[in-house]
N, C-alpha and C. Protein backbone atom coordinates (compact mmCIF):
# COMPACT_ATOMS: atom_id res chain seq x y z
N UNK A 1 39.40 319.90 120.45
CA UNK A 1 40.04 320.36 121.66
C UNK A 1 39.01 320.30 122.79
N UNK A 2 39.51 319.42 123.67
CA UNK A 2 38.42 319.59 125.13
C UNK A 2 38.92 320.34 126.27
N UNK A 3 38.09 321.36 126.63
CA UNK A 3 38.16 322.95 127.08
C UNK A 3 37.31 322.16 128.65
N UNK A 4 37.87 322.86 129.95
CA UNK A 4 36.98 322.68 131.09
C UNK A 4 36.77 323.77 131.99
N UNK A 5 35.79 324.01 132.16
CA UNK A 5 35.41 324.99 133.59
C UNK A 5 35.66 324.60 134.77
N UNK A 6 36.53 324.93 135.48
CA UNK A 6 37.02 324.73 137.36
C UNK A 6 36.44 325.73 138.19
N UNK A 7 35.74 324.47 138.85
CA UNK A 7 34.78 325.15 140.17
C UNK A 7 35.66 324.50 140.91
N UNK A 8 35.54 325.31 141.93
CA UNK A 8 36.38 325.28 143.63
C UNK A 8 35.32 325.13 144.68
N UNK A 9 36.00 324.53 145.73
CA UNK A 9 34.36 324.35 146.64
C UNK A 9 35.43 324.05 148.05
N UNK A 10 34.86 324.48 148.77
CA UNK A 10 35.27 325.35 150.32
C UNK A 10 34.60 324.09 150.98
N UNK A 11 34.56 323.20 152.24
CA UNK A 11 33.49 322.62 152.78
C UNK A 11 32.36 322.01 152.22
N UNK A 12 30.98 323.27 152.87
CA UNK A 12 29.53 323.14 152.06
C UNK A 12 29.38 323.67 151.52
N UNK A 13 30.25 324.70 151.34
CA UNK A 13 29.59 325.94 150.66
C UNK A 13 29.34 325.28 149.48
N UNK A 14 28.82 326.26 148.51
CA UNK A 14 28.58 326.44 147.20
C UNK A 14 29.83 326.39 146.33
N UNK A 15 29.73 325.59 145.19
CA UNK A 15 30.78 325.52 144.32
C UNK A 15 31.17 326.69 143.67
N UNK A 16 32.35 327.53 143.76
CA UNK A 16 32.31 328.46 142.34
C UNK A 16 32.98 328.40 141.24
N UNK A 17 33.25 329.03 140.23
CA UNK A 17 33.92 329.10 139.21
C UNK A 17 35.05 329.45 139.53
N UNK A 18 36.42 328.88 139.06
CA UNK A 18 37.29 329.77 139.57
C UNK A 18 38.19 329.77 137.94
N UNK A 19 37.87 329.05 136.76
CA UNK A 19 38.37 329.45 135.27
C UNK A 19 37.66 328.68 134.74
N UNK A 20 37.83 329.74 133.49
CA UNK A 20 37.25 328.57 132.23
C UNK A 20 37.89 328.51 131.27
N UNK A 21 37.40 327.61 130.72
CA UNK A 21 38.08 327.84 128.94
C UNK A 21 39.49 326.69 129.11
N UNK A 22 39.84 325.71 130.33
CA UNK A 22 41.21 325.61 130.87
C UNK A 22 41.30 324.16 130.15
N UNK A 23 42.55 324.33 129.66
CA UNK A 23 43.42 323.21 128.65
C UNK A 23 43.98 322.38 129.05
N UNK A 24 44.99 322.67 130.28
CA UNK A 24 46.17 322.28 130.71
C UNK A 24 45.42 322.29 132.73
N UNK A 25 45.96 321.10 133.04
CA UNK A 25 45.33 320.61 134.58
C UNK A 25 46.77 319.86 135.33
N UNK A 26 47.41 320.94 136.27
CA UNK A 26 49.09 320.08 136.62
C UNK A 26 49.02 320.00 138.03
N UNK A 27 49.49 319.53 138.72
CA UNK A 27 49.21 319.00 139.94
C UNK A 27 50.55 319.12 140.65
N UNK A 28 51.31 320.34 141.52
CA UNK A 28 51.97 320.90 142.01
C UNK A 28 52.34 320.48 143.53
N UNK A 29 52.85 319.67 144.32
CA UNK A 29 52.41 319.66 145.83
C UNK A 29 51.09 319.92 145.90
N UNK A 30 50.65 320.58 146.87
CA UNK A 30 49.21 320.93 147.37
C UNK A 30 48.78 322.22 146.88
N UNK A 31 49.34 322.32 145.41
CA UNK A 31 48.70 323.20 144.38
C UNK A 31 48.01 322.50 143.63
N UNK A 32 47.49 323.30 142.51
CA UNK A 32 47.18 323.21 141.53
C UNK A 32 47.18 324.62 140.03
N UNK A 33 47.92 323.76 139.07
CA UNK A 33 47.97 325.19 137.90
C UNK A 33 46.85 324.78 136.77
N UNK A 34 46.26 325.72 136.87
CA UNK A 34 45.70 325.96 135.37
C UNK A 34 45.81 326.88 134.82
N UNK A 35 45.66 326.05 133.43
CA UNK A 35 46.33 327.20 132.31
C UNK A 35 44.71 327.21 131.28
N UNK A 36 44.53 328.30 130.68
CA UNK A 36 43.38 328.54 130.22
C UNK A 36 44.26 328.20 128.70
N UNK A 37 43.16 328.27 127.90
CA UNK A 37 43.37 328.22 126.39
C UNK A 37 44.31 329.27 125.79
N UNK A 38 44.19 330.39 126.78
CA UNK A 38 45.23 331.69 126.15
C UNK A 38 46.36 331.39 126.54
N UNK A 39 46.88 330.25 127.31
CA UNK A 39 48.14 330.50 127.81
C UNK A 39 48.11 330.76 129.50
N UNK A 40 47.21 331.78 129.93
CA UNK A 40 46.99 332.36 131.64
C UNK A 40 47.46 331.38 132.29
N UNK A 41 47.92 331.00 132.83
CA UNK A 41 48.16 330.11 134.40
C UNK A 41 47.73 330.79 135.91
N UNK A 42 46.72 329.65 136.34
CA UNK A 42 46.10 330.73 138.11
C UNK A 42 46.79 329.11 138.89
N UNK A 43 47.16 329.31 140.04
CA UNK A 43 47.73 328.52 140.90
C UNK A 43 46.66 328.37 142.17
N UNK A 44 46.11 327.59 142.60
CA UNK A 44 45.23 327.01 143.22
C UNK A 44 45.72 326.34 144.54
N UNK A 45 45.56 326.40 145.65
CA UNK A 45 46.02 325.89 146.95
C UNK A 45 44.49 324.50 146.84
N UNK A 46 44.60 323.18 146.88
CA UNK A 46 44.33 322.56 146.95
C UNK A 46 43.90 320.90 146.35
N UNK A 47 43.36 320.15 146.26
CA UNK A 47 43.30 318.89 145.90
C UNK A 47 42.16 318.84 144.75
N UNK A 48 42.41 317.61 143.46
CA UNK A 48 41.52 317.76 142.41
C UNK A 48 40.54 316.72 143.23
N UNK A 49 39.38 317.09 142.60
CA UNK A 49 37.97 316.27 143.78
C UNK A 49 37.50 314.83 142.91
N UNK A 50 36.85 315.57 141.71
CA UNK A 50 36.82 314.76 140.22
C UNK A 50 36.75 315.63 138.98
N UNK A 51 36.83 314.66 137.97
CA UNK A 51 36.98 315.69 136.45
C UNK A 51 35.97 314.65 135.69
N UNK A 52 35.04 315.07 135.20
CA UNK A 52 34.43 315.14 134.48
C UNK A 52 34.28 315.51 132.48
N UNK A 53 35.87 314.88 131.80
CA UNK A 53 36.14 315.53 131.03
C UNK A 53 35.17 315.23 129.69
N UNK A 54 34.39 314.36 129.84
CA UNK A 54 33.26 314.73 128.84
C UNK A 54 32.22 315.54 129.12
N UNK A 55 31.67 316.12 130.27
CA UNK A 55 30.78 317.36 129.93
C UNK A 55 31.89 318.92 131.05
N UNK A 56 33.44 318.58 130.60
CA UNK A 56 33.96 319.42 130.89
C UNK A 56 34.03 320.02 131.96
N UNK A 57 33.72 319.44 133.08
CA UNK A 57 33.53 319.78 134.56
C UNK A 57 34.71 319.56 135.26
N UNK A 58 35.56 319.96 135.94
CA UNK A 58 36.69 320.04 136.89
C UNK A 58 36.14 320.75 138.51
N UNK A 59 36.21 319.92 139.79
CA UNK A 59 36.05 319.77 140.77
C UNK A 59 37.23 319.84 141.50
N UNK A 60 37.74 321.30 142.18
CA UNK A 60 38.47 321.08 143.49
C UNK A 60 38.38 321.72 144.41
N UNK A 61 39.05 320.59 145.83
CA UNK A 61 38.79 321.04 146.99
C UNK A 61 39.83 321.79 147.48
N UNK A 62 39.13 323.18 147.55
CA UNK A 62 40.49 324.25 148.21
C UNK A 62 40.44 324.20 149.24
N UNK A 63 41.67 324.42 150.02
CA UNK A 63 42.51 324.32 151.14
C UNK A 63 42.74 326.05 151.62
């Protein structure tokens, strides 16, 4: 099972974490849902940047 951590990133700022552990990556209008391994779903206002799914990295730009 390949599991990814989603960092969110504003501009310049600094990237943060915004889940981990996340299974499921769906692409909503100018959302975004992730669903963690438990099931959780968090809804995200913005665009995927890149994914990185061999060292599990997920990149997006919030809006």
């Amino acid at each position: 099972m390949c599991l990814s951590t989603v960092y969110g990133r504003r501009g310049q700022e600094e990237e943060q974490v915004l889940c981990n552990n996340v299974s499921m990556i769906q692409v909503e209008d100018n959302n975004i849902r992730l669903t963690d391994v438990l099931g959780c779903d968090m809804i995200v206002p913005g665009a995927l940047v890149s994914a990185d799914l061999t060292q599990g990295v997920v990149v997006i730009a919030l809006s």
